[in-house]
N, C-alpha and C. Protein backbone atom coordinates (compact mmCIF):
# COMPACT_ATOMS: atom_id res chain seq x y z
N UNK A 1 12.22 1.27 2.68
CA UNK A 1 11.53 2.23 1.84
C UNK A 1 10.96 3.33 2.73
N UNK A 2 11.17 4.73 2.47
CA UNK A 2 10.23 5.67 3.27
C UNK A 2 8.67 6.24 2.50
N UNK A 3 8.18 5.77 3.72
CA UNK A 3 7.01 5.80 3.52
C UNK A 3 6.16 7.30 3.86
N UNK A 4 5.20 7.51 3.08
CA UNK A 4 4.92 9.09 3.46
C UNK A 4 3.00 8.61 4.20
N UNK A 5 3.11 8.63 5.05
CA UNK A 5 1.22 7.96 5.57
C UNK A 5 0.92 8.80 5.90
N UNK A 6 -0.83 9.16 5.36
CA UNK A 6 -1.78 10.09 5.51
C UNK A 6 -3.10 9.64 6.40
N UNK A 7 -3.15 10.02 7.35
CA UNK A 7 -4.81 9.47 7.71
C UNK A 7 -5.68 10.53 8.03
N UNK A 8 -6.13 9.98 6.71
CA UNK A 8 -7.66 11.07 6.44
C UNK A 8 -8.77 11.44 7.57
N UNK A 9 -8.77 12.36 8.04
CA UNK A 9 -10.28 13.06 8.98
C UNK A 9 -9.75 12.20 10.33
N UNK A 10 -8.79 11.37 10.46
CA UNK A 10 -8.90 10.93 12.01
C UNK A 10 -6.85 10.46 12.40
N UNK A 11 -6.83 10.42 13.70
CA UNK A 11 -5.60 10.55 13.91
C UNK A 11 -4.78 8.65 14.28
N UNK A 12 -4.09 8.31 13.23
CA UNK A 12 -3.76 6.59 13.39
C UNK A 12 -3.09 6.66 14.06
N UNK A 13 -2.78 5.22 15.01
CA UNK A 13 -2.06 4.31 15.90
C UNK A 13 -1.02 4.41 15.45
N UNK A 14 -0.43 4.37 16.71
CA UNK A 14 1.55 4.61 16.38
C UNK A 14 1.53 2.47 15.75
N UNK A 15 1.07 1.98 16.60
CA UNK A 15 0.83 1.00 16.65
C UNK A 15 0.64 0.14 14.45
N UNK A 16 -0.37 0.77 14.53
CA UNK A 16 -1.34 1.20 12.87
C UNK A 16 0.09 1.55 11.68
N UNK A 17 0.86 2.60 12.02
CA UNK A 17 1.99 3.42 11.01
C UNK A 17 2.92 2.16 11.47
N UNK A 18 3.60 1.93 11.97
CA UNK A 18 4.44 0.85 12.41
C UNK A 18 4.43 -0.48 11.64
N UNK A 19 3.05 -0.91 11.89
CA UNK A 19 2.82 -2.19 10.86
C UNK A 19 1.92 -2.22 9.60
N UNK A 20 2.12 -0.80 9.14
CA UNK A 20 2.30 -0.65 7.38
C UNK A 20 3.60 -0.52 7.45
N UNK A 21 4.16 0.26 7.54
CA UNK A 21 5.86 0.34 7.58
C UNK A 21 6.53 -0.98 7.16
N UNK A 22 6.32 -1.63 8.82
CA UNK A 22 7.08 -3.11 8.47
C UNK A 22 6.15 -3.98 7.45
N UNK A 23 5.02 -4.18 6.70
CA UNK A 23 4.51 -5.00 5.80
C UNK A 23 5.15 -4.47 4.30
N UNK A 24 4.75 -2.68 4.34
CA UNK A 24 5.64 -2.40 3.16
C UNK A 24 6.93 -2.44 3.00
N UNK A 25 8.14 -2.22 4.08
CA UNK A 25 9.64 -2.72 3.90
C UNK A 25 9.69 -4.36 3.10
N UNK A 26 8.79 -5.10 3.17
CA UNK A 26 9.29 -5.90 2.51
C UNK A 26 9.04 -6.86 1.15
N UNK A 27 8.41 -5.26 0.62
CA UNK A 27 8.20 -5.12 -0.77
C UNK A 27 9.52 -4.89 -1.53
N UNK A 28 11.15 -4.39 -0.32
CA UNK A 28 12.38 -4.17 -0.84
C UNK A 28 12.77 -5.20 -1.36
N UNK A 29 12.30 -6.58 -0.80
CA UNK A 29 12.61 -7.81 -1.39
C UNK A 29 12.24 -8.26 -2.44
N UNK A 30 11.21 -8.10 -3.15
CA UNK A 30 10.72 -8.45 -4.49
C UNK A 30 11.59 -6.91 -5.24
N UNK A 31 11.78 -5.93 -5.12
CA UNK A 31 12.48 -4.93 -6.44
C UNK A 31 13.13 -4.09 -5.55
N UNK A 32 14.57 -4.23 -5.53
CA UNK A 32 15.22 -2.84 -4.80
C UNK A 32 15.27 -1.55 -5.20
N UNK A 33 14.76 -1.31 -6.21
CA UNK A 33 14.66 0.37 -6.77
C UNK A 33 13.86 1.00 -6.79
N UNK A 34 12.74 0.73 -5.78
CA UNK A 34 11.49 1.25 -5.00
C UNK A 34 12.07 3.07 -4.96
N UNK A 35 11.32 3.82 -5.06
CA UNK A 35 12.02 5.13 -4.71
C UNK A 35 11.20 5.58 -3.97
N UNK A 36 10.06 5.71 -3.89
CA UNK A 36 9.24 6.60 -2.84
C UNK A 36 7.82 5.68 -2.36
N UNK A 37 7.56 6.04 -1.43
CA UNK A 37 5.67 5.47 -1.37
C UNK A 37 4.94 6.90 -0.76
N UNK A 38 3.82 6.49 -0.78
CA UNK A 38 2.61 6.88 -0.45
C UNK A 38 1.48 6.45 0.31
N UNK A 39 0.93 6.36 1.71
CA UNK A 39 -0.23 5.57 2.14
C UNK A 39 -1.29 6.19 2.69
N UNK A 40 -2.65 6.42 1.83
CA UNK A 40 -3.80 6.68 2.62
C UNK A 40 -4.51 5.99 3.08
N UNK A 41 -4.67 6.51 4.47
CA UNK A 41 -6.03 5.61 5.15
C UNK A 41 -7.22 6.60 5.50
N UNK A 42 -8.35 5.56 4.90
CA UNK A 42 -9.45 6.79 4.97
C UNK A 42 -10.84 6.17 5.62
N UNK A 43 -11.48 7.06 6.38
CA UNK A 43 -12.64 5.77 6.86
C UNK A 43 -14.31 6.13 5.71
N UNK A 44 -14.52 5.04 5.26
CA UNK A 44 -15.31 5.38 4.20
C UNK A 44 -16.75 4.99 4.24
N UNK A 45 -17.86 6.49 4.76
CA UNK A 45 -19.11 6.32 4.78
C UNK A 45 -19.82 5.76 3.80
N UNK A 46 -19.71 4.62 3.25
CA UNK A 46 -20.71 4.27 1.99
C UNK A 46 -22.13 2.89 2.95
N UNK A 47 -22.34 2.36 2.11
CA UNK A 47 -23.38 1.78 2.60
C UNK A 47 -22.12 0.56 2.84
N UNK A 48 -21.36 -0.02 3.36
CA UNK A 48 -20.97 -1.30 3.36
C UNK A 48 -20.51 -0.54 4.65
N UNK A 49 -21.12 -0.70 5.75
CA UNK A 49 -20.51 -0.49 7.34
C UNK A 49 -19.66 -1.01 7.74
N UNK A 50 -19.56 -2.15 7.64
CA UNK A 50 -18.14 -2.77 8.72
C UNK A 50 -17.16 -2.96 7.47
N UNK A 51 -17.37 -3.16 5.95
CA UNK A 51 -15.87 -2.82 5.64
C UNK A 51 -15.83 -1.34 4.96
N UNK A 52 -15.51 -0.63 6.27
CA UNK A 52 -15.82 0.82 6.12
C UNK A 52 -14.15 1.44 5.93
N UNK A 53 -13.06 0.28 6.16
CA UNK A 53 -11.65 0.80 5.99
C UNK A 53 -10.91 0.69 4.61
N UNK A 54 -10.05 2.02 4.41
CA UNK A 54 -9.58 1.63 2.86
C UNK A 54 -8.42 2.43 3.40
N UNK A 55 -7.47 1.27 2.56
CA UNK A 55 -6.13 1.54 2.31
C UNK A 55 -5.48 2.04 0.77
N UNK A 56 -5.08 3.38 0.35
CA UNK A 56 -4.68 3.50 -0.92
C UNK A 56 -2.96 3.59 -0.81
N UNK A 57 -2.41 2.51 -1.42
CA UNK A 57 -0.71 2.71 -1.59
C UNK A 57 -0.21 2.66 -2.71
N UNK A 58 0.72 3.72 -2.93
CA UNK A 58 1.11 4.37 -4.19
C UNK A 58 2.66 4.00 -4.05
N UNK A 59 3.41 3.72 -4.99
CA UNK A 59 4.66 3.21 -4.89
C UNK A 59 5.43 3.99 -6.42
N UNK A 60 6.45 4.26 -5.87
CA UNK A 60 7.47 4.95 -7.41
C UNK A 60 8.43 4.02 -7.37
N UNK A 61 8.69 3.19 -8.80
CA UNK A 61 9.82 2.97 -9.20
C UNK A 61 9.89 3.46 -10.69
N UNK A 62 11.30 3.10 -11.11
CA UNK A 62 11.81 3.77 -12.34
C UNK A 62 10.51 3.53 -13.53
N UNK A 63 10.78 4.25 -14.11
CA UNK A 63 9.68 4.39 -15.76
C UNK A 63 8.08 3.71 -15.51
N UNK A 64 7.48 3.66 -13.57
CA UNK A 64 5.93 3.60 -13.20
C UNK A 64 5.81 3.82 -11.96
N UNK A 65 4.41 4.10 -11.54
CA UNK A 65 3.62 4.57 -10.70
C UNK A 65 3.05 3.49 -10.82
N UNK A 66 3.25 2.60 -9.31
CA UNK A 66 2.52 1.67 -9.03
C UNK A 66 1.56 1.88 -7.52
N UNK A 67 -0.39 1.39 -8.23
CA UNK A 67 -1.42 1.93 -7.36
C UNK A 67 -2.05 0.66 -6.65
N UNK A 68 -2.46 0.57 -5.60
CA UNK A 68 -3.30 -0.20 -4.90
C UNK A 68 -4.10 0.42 -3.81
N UNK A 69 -5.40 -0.21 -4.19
CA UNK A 69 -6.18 0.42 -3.40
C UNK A 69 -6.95 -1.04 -2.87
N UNK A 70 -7.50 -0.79 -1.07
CA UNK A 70 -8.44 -2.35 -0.58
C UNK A 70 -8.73 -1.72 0.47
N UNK A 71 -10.07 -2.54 0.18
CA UNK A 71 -11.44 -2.20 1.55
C UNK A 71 -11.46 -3.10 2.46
N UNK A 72 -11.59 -2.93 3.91
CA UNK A 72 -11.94 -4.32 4.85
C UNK A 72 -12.54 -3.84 6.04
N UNK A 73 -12.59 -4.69 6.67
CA UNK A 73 -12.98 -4.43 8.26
C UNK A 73 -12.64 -3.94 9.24
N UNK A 74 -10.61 -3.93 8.96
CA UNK A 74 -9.50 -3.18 9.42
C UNK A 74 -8.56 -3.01 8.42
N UNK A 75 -8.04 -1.99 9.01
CA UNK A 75 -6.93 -1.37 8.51
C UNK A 75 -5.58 -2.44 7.93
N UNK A 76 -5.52 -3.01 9.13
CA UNK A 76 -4.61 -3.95 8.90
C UNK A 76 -4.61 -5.13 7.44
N UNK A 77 -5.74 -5.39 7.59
CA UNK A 77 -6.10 -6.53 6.68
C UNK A 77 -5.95 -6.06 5.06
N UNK A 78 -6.84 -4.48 5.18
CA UNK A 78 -6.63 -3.93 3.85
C UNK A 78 -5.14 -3.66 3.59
N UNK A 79 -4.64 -3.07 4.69
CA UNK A 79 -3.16 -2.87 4.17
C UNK A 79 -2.75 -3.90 3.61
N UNK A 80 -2.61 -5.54 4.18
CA UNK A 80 -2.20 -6.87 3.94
C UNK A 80 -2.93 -7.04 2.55
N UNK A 81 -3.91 -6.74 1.93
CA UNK A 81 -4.50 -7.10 0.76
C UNK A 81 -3.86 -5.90 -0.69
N UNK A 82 -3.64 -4.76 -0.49
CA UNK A 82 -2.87 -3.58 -0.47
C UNK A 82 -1.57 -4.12 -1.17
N UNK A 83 -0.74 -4.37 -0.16
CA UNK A 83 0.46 -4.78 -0.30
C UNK A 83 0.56 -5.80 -1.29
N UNK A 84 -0.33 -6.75 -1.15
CA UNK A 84 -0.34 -8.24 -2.18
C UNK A 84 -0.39 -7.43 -3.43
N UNK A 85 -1.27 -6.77 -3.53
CA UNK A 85 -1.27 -6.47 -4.85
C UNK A 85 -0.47 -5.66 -5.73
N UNK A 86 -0.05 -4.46 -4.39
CA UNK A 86 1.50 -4.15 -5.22
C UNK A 86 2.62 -5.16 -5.50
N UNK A 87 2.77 -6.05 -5.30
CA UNK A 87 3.34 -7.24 -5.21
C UNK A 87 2.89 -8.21 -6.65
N UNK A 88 1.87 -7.80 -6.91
CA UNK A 88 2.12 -9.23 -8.07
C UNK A 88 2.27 -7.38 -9.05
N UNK A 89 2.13 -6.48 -8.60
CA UNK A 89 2.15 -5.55 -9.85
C UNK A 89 3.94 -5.68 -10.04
N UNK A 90 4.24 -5.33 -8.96
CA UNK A 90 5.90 -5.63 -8.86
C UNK A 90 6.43 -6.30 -10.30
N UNK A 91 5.78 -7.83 -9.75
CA UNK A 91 6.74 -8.89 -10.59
C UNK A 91 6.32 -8.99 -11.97
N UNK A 92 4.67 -8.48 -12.10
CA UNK A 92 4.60 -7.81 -13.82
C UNK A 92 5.50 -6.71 -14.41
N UNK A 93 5.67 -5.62 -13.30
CA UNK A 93 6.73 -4.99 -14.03
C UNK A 93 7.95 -5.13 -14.21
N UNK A 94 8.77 -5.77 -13.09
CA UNK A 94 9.91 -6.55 -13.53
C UNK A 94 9.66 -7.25 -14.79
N UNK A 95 8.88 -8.38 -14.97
CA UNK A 95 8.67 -9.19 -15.95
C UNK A 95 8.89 -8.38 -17.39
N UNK A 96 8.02 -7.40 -17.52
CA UNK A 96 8.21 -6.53 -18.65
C UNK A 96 9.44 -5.83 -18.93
N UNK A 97 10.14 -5.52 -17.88
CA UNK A 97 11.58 -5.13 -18.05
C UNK A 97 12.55 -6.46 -18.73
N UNK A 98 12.51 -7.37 -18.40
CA UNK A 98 13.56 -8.42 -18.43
C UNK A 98 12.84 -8.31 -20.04
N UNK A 99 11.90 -8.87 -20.20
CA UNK A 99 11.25 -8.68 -21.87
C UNK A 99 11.92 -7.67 -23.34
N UNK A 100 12.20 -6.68 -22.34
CA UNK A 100 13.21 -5.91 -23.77
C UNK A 100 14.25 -5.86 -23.74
């Protein structure tokens, strides 16, 4: 899947883009007709300091716009929490397809 990653107000790890990349490629395995993504990372001044990281990933397949958004301590972790959840959105929308 090509991925389009944004990091908000600061400059990410080659390291960082690399392993969203490889966690989201294998979202190809649950639905192959993924068409586009989207990934922001943003560092977020609110009162919760150390889980000050948020990951927003946006995913296109046919007839939805699928959103996930997760806060953590790192980047990484939110991405990993991120991903899960596009993931059970996945297999609801499959599910609803097979349905009609």
């Amino acid at each position: 899947m090509k991925l389009q990653i944004h990091s908000i107000h600061f400059d990410a790890d080659v390291k960082l883009l690399d392993f969203i990349q490889k966690r989201s490629d294998k979202l190809d395995t649950f639905y192959d007709r993924i068409t586009e993504g989207e990934v922001f990372l943003k560092l977020d001044k609110g009162e919760h300091s150390r889980e000050n990281k948020v990951v927003e990933m946006k995913i296109g397949v046919p007839g939805a716009t699928l959103f996930a958004k997760a806060q953590n301590t790192s980047f990484e972790a939110a991405a990993d929490e991120a991903i899960e959840s596009l993931r059970r959105q996945i297999h609801k929308h499959k599910e609803k397809l097979m349905a009609k």
